[in-house]
Protein backbone atom coordinates (compact mmCIF):
# COMPACT_ATOMS: atom_id res chain seq x y z
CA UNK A 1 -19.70 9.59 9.15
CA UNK A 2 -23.20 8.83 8.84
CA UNK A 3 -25.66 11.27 6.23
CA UNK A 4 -22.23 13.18 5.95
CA UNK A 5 -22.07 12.03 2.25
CA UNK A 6 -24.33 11.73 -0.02
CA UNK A 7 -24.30 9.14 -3.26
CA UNK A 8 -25.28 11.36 -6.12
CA UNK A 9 -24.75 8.65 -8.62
CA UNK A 10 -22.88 4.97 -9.15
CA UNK A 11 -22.58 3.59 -12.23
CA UNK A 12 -20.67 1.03 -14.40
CA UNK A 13 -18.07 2.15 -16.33
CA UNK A 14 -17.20 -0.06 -19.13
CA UNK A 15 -14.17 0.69 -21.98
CA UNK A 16 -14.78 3.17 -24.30
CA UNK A 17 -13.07 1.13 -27.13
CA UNK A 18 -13.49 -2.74 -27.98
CA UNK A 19 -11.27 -4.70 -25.60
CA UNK A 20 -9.66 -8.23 -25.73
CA UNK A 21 -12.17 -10.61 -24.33
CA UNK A 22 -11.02 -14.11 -22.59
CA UNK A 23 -9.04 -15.13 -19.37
CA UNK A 24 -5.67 -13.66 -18.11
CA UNK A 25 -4.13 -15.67 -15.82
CA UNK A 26 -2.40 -13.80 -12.54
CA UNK A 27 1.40 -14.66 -11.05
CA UNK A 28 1.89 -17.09 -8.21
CA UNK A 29 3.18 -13.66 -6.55
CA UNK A 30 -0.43 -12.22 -7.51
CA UNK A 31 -2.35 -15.29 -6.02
CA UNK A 32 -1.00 -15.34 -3.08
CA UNK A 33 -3.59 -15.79 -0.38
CA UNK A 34 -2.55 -12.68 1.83
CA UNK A 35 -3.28 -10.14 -1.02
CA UNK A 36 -6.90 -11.21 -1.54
CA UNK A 37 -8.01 -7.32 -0.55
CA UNK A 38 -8.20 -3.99 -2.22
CA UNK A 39 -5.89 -1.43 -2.14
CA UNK A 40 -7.86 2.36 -1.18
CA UNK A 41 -6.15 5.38 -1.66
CA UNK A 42 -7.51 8.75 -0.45
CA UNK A 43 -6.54 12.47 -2.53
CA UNK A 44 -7.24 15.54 -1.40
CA UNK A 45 -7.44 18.45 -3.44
CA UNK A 46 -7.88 22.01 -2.54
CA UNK A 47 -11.00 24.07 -3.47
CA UNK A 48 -9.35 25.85 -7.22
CA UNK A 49 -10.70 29.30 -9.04
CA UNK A 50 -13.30 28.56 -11.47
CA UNK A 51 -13.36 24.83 -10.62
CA UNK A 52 -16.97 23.49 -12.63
CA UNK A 53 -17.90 20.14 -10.49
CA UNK A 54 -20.15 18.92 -13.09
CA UNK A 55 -17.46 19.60 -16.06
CA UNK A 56 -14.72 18.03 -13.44
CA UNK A 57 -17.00 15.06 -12.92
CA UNK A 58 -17.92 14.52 -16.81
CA UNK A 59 -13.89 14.64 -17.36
CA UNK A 60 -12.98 12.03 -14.67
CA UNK A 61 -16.00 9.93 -15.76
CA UNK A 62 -14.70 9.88 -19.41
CA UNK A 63 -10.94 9.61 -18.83
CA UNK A 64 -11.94 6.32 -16.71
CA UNK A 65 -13.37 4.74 -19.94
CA UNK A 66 -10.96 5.60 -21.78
CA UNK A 67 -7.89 4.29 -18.78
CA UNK A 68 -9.80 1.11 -19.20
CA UNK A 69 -8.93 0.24 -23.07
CA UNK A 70 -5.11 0.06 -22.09
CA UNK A 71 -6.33 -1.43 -18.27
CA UNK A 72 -8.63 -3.35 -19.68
CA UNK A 73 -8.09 -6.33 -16.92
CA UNK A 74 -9.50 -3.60 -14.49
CA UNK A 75 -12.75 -3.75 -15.71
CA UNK A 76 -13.08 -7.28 -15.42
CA UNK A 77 -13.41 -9.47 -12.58
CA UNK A 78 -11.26 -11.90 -10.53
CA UNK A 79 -11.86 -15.66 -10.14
CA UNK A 80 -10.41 -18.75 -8.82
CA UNK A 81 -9.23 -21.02 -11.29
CA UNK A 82 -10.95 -23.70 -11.96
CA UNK A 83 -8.06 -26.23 -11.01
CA UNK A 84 -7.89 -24.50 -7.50
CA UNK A 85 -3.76 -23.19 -8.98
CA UNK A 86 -3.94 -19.68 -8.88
CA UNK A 87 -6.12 -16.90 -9.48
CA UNK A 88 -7.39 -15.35 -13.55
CA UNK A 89 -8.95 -12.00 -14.58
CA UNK A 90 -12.08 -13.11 -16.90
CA UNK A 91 -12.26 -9.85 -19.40
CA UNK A 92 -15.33 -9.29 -20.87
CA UNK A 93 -15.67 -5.41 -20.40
CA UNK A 94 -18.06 -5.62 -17.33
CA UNK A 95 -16.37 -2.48 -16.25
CA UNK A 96 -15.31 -0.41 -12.78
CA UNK A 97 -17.65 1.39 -10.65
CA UNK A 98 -17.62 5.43 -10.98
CA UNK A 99 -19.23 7.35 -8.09
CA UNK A 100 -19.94 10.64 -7.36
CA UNK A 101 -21.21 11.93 -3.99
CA UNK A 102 -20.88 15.12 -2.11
CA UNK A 103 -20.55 16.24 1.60
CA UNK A 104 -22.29 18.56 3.72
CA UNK A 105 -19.48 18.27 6.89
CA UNK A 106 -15.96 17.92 5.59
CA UNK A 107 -14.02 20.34 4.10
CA UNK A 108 -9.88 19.90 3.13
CA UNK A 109 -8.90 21.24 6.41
CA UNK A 110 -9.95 18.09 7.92
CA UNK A 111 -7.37 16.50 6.73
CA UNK A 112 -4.42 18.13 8.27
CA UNK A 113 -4.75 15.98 10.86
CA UNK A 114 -5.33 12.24 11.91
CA UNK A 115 -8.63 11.15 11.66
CA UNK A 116 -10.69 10.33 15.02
CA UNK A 117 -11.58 6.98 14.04
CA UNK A 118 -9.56 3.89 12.02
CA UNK A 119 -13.23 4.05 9.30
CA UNK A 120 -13.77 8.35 9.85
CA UNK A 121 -13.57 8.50 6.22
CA UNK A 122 -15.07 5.07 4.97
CA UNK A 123 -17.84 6.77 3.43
CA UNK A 124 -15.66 8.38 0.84
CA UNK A 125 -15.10 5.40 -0.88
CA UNK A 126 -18.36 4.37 0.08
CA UNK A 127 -18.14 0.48 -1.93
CA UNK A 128 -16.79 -1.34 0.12
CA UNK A 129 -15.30 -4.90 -1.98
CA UNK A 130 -14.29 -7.03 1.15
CA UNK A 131 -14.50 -10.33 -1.27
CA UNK A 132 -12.64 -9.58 -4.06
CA UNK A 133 -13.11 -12.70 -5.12
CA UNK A 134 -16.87 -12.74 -5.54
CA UNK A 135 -17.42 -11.40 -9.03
CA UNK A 136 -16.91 -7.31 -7.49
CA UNK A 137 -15.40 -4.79 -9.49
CA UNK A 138 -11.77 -4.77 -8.90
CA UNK A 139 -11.79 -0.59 -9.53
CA UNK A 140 -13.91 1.45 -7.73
CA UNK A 141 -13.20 5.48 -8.79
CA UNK A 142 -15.48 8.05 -6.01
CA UNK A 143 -15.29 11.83 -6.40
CA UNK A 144 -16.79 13.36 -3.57
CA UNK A 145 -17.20 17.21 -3.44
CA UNK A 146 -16.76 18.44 -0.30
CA UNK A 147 -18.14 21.38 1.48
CA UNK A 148 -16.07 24.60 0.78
CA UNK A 149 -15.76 23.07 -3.07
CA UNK A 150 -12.50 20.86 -1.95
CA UNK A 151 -12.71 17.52 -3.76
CA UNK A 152 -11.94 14.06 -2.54
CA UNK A 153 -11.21 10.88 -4.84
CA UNK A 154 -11.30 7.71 -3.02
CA UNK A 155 -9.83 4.48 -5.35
CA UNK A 156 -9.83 0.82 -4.68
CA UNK A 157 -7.73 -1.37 -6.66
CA UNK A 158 -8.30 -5.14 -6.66
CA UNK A 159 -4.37 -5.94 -5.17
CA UNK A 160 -4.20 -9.18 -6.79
CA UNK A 161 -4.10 -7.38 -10.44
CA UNK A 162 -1.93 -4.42 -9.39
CA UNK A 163 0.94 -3.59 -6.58
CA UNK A 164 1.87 -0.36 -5.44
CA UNK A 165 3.89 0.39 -7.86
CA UNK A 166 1.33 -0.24 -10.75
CA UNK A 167 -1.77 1.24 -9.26
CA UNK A 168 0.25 4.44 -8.88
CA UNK A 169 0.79 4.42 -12.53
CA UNK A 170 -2.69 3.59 -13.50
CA UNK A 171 -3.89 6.41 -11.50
CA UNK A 172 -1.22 8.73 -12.74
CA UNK A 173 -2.71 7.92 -16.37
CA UNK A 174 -6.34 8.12 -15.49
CA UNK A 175 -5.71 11.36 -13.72
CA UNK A 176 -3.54 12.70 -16.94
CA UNK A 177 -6.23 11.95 -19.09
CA UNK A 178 -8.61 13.86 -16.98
CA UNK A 179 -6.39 16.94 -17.27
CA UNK A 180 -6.23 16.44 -20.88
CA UNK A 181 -2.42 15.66 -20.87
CA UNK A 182 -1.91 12.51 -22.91
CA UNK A 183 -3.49 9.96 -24.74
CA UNK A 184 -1.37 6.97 -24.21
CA UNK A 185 0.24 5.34 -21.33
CA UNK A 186 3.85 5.66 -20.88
CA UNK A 187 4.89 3.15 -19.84
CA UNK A 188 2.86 1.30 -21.69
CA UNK A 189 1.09 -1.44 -19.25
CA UNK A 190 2.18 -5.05 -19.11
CA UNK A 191 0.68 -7.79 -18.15
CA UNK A 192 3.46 -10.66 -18.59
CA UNK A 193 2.33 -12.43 -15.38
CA UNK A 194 4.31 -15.74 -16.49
CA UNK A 195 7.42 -13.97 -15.63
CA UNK A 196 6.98 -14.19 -12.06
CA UNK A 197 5.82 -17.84 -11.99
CA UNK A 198 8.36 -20.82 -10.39
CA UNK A 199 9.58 -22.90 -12.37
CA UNK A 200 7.54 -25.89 -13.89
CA UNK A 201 9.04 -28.51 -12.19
CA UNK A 202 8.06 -29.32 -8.33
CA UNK A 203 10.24 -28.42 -5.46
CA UNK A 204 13.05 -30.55 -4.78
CA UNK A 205 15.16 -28.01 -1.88
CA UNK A 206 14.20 -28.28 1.83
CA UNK A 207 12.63 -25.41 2.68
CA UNK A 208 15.23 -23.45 4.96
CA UNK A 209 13.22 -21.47 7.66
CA UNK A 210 15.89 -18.72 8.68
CA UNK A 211 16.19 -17.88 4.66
CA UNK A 212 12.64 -16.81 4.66
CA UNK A 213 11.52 -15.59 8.31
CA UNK A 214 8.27 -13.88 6.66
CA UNK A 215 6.61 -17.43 6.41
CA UNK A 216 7.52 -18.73 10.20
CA UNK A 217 5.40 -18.64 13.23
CA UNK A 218 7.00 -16.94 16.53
CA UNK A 219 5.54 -18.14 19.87
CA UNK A 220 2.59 -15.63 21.06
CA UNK A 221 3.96 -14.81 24.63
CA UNK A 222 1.30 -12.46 25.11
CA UNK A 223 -2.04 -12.29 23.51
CA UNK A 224 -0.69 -10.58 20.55
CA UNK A 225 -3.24 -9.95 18.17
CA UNK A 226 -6.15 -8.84 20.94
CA UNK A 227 -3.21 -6.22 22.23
CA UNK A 228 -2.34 -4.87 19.03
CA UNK A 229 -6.03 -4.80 17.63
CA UNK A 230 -7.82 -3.12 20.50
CA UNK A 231 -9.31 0.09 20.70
CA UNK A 232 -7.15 1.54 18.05
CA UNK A 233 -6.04 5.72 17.34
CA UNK A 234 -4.99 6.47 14.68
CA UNK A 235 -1.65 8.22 14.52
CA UNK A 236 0.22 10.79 12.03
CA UNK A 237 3.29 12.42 12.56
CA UNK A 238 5.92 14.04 9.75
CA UNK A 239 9.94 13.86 9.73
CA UNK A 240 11.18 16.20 7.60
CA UNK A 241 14.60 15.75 6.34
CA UNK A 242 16.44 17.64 9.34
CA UNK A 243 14.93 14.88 11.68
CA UNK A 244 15.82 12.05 8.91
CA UNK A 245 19.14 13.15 8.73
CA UNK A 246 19.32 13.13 12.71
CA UNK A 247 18.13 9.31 12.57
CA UNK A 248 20.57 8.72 10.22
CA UNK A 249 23.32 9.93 12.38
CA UNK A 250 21.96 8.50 15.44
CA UNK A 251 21.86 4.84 13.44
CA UNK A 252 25.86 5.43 12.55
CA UNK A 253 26.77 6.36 16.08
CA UNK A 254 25.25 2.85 17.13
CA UNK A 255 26.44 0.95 14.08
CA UNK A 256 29.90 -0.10 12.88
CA UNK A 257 32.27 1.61 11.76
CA UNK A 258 31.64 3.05 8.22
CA UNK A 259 27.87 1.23 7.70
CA UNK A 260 25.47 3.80 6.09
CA UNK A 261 21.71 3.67 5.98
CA UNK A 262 18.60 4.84 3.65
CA UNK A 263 16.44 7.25 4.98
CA UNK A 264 13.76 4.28 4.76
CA UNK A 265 16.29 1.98 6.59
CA UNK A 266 16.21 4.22 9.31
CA UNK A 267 12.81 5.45 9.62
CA UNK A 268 11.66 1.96 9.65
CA UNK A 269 13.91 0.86 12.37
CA UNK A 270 12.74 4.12 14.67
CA UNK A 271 9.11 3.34 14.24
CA UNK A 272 9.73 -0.38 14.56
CA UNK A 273 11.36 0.41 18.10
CA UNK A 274 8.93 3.24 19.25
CA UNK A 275 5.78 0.77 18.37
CA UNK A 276 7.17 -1.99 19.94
CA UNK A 277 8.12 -0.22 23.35
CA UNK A 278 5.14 1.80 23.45
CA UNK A 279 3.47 -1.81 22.89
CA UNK A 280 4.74 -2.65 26.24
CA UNK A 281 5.34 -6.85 25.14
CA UNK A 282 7.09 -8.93 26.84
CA UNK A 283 11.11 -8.70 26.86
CA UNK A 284 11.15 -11.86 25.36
CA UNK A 285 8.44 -11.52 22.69
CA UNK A 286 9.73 -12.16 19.12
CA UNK A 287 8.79 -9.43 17.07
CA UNK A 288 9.09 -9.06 12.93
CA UNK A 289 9.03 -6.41 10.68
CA UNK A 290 7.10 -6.97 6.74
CA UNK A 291 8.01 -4.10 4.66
CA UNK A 292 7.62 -4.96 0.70
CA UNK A 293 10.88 -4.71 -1.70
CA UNK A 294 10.31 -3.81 -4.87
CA UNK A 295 11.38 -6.59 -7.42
CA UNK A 296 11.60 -5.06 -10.87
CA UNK A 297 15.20 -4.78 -10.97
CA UNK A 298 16.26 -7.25 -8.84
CA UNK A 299 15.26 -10.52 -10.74
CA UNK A 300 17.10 -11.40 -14.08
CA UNK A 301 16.00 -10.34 -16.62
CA UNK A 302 14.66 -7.60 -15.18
CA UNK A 303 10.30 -6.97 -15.52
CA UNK A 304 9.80 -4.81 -18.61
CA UNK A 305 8.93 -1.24 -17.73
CA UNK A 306 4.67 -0.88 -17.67
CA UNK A 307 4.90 -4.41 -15.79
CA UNK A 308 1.46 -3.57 -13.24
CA UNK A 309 0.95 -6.70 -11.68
CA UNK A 310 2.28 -8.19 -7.75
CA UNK A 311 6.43 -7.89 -8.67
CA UNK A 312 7.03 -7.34 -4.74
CA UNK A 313 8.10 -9.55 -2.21
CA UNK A 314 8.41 -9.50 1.61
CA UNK A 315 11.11 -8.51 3.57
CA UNK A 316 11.51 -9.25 7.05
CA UNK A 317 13.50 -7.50 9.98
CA UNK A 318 12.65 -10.20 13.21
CA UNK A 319 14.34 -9.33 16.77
CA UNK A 320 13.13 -9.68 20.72
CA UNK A 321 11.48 -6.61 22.13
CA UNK A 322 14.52 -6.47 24.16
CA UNK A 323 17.12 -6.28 21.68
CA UNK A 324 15.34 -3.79 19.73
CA UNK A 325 14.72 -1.64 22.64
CA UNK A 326 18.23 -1.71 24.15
CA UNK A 327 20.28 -1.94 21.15
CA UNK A 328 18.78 1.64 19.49
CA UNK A 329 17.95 2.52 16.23
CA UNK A 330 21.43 1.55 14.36
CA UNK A 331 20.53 -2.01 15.57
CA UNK A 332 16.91 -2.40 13.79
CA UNK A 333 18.27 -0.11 10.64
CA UNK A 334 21.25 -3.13 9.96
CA UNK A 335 18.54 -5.55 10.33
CA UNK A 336 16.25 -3.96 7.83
CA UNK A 337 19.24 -3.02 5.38
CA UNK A 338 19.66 -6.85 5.85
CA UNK A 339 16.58 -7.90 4.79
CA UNK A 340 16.33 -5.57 1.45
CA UNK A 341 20.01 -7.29 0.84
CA UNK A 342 19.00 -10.76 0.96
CA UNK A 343 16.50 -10.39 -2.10
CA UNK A 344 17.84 -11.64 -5.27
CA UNK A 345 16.74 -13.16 -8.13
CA UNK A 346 16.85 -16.60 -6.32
CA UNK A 347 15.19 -15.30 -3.49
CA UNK A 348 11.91 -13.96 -5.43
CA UNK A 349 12.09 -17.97 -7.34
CA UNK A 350 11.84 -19.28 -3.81
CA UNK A 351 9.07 -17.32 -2.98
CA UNK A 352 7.14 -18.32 -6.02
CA UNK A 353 7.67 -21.63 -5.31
CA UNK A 354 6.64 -21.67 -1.70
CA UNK A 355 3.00 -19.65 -2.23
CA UNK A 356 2.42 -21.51 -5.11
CA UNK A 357 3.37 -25.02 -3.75
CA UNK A 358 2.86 -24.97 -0.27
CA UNK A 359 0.44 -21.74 -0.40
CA UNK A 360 2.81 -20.29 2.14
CA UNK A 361 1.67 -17.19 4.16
CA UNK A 362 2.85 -14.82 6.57
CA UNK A 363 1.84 -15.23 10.16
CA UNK A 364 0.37 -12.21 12.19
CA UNK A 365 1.76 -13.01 15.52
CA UNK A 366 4.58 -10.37 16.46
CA UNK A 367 4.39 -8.50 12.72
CA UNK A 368 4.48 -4.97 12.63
CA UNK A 369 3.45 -4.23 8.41
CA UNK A 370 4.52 -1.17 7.11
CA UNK A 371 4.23 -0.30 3.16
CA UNK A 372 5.76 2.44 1.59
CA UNK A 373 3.64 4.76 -0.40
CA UNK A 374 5.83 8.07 -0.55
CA UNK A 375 8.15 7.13 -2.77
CA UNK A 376 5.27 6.25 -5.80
CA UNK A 377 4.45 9.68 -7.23
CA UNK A 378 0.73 9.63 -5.87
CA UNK A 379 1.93 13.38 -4.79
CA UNK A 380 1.47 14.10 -8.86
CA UNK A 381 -2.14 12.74 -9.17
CA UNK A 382 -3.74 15.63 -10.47
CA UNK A 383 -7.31 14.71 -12.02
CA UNK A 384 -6.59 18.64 -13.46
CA UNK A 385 -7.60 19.95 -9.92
CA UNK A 386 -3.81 20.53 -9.23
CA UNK A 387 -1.40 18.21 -6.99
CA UNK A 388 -3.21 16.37 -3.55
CA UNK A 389 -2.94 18.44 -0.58
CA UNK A 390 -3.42 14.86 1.38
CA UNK A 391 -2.50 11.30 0.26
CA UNK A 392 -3.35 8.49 2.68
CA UNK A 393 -5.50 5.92 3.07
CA UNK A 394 -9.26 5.37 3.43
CA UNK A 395 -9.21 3.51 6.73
CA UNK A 396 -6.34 3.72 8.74
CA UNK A 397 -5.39 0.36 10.93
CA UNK A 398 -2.89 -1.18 12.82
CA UNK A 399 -0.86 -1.57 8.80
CA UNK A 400 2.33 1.40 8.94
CA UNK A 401 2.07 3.33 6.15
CA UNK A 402 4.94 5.99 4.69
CA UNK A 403 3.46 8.90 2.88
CA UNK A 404 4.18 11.70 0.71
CA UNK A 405 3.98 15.01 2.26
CA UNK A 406 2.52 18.10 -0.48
CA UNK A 407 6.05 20.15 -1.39
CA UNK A 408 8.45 18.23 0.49
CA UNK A 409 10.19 15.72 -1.33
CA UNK A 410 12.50 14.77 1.45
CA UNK A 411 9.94 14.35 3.95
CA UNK A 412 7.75 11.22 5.20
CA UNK A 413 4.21 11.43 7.20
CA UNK A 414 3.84 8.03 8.98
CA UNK A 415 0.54 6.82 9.77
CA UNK A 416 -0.48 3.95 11.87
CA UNK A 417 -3.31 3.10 14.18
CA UNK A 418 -2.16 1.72 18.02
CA UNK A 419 -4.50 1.21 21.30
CA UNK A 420 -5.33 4.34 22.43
CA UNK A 421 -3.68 3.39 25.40
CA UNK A 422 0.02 3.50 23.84
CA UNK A 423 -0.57 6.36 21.83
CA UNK A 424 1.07 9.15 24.38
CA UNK A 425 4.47 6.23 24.92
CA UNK A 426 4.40 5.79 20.93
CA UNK A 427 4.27 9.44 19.97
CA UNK A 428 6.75 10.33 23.14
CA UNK A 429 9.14 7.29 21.60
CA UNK A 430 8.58 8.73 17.76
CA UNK A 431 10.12 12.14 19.44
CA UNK A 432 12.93 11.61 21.60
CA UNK A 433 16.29 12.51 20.09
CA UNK A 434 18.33 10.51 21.70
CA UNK A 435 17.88 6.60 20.63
C-alpha cells in the first residue's frame, strides 16, 4: 500500500477513570502457546450525510478511555510469569494505542471484493504487535478516513486476554459508547480466568491420542506447509441461504437416514473438500480440520455471562484426501457434527490439563483452520457511522474465515488465501452443485 495512508496521529490511550492496579493472572486455555498473536478485525463504513471526521474521531478517541475503565486489562500489558506457568496481565493503566490516519487511494468500493494481496490492507492497522509478549499494547484502535469520506477502523486484540466471542463484545461497547448509546457494559465483563484452569492436582490418565486428534502429528506425505504457504490469493466468495440450504440437502442425500446438519456443519465440510481437492495432495495424505467450539455453555457450571477471556477449544474433523473427496459433502459434515459432539465438560478439563502440563499444541501438517466470525454480531459495530458495509480481516492468509455479510443474516462470505495456482480448481470446487 505504500504512501497510500497517512499516520495523522498515534497516541496512548490510558482509562479515563482510576483503575485496579496489580497482576491478573490468564487461564491455562488463555496461555496456551498457539494463541500468542493478535486478533485484527477490519470495518468498513460507508461515506454518511453530515459525517464531521474530526467530531467522529474526538468521539471514538473518548469512548476508548472510557471502554478501558470496565476493560481495564486491555490497557495493560501481557507477561510471562515469573515461574514459567502461564501467562498474567500486569495493570497499571499504561493504556491502548489510538490512531488516526487517512487515505488518498481507497475508497469503500474497494472492498467489495478480495483484496490483491494476503497484506493489501496492512497499512490500515498500521501497528503491527507480532510479540505480544514483549511489553506491546494488547489494543490497538486505527480510524482511517478514506478517500470519498468512507471510514475504516482496523482493531487488534491481544488473543491471549480475549476470544472471539469477547472481543466482539468489547468492540460492540466501545463502538456504543461512541454513538452515545450506553454507559455501561451489558454484560458486564468478567474476568474469572480460574474457572477454566485444570484441576490442582497433576495428571494421572494416559493421554488417549484418538480423544484429542487436534494435538497429534499426521505424516507429511508431501511437503505440506511449502504447498499450502506459497504464492498465496486471496479468495472470497458468498452462499446465501438458497445455496446453504442446497448443501444441506446435498449432505442428507449422502448421509444416513434421518441425520441433519447446521448450516456451519455443512459449509465447513464443502470448503474442507473443495480446498483439499483443489490442493491436489496426495490420496493418502491425512488431512484435519481446527474449527473453535464455543465453551460457555458446555462446561458445568456454565461461564457467567460478560466472561471475555479464551473459553474455546478446538475441534477437529481428520480424514484422507481420498475419503473426503470421494465420499462428498455428507461425509465431512458427520465428521464435523462429530467433533462439536465430543466437547463436554470433561473434554474442555482435558484440554486444560494437557496445555498446561504438557504445553500441548496443535501441529500444522495437514490442518486446514477455519474460525467463525459471522455468527458474533461484528455486523452491529456501529462507532455511530451506521452498521459495516465490510467485516473481515486485516491480512488475509491461508486461516478460513466465515463472515457476516451487511443485510443478510442467513448468509456467509468465506475468505481464505490458497496458491494462486489452485485458485480456478478451488473456486470451480466451491461452485459445483453436485457433491
Amino acid at each position: 500500500m505504500g504512501s497510500s495512508v497517512r499516520v495523522k496521529e498515534a497516541v496512548l490511550v490510558t482509562p479515563s477513570e482510576p483503575t485496579p492496579s496489580g497482576v491478573l493472572l490468564l487461564s491455562a486455555l488463555d496461555s496456551q502457546l498457539f494463541l500468542r498473536f493478535t486478533i485484527e478485525y477490519l470495518l468498513v463504513y460507508r461515506p454518511g450525510p453530515g459525517l464531521d471526521q474530526g467530531t467522529t474521531t474526538a468521539r471514538l478517541k473518548a469512548a476508548l478511555a472510557k471502554a478501558l475503565v470496565p476493560y481495564y486489562p486491555l490497557a495493560g500489558r501481557v507477561r510471562a510469569r515469573p515461574d514459567g506457568s502461564g501467562l498474567e496481565v500486569l495493570c497499571r493503566a499504561q493504556g491502548a494505542v489510538f490512531i488516526e490516519a487517512c487515505s488518498d487511494r481507497y475508497t469503500v468500493n474497494d472492498f467489495e471484493k478480495a483484496p490483491k494481496t494476503v497484506t493489501h490492507w496492512r497499512k490500515l492497522l498500521s501497528f503491527n504487535v507480532t510479540d505480544v509478549l514483549s511489553g506491546s499494547p494488547p489494543l490497538v484502535v486505527q480510524l482511517t478516513w478514506l478517500a470519498d469520506g468512507a471510514a475504516a477502523v482496523g482493531v487488534g486484540i491481544n488473543h491471549c486476554i480475549c476470544d472471539g466471542i469477547g472481543s466482539a463484545e468489547f468492540l460492540n461497547f466501545l463502538a456504543d459508547l461512541a454513538s452515545g448509546k450506553r454507559g455501561d457494559p451489558k454484560p458486564k465483563p468478567v474476568w474469572d480466568r480460574h474457572l477454566l484452569n485444570p484441576p490442582k492436582t497433576k495428571m494421572t490418565r494416559a493421554f488417549n491420542p484418538a480423544s484429542h486428534p487436534e494435538f497429534n502429528r499426521v505424516p507429511d506425505l508431501c511437503g505440506f506447509m511449502n504447498r499450502v504457504t506459497s504464492s498465496l490469493k486471496p479468495t472470497c466468495i458468498v452462499f446465501d441461504k438458497r445455496r446453504l440450504n442446497e448443501l444441506k440437502s446435498v449432505a442428507r442425500c449422502t448421509s444416513q437416514p434421518g441425520e441433519s446438519y447446521t448450516s456451519f456443519e455443512v459449509l465447513a465440510a464443502h470448503v474442507w473438500r473443495s480446498w483439499a481437492r483443489a490442493m491436489g495432495f496426495p490420496q493418502n495424505q491425512t488431512l484435519k480440520l481446527l474449527f473453535s467450539v464455543n465453551v460457555r455453555n458446555r462446561v458445568k457450571p456454565g461461564l457467567p455471562d460478560g466472561y471475555y477471556g479464551n473459553a474455546f477449544v478446538l475441534g477437529c474433523a481428520q480424514s484422507s484426501v481420498r475419503e473426503l473427496s470421494e465420499r462428498g459433502v455428507g461425509y465431512g459434515s458427520g465428521l464435523v457434527k462429530r467433533a462439536k459432539e465430543r466437547v463436554d465438560g470433561e473434554h474442555v478439563r482435558r484440554v486444560a490439563e494437557l496445555v498446561s502440563e504438557s504445553r500441548a499444541i496443535p501441529d500444522s501438517v495437514g490442518v486446514l483452520i477455519l474460525s467463525q466470525w459471522s455468527r458474533m454480531d461484528l455486523e452491529r459495530v456501529e462507532f455511530g457511522m451506521g452498521k459495516p458495509v465490510h467485516v473481515g480481516p486485516i491480512c488475509c492468509d491461508r486461516y478460513c474465515l466465515f463472515l457476516p455479510v451487511k443485510g443478510e443474516r442467513d448468509s456467509v462470505k468465506v475468505t481464505v488465501a490458497v496458491p494462486a495456482a489452485a485458485v480456478d480448481n478451488y473456486h470451480r470446487f466451491l461452485r459445483e452443485s453436485l457433491l
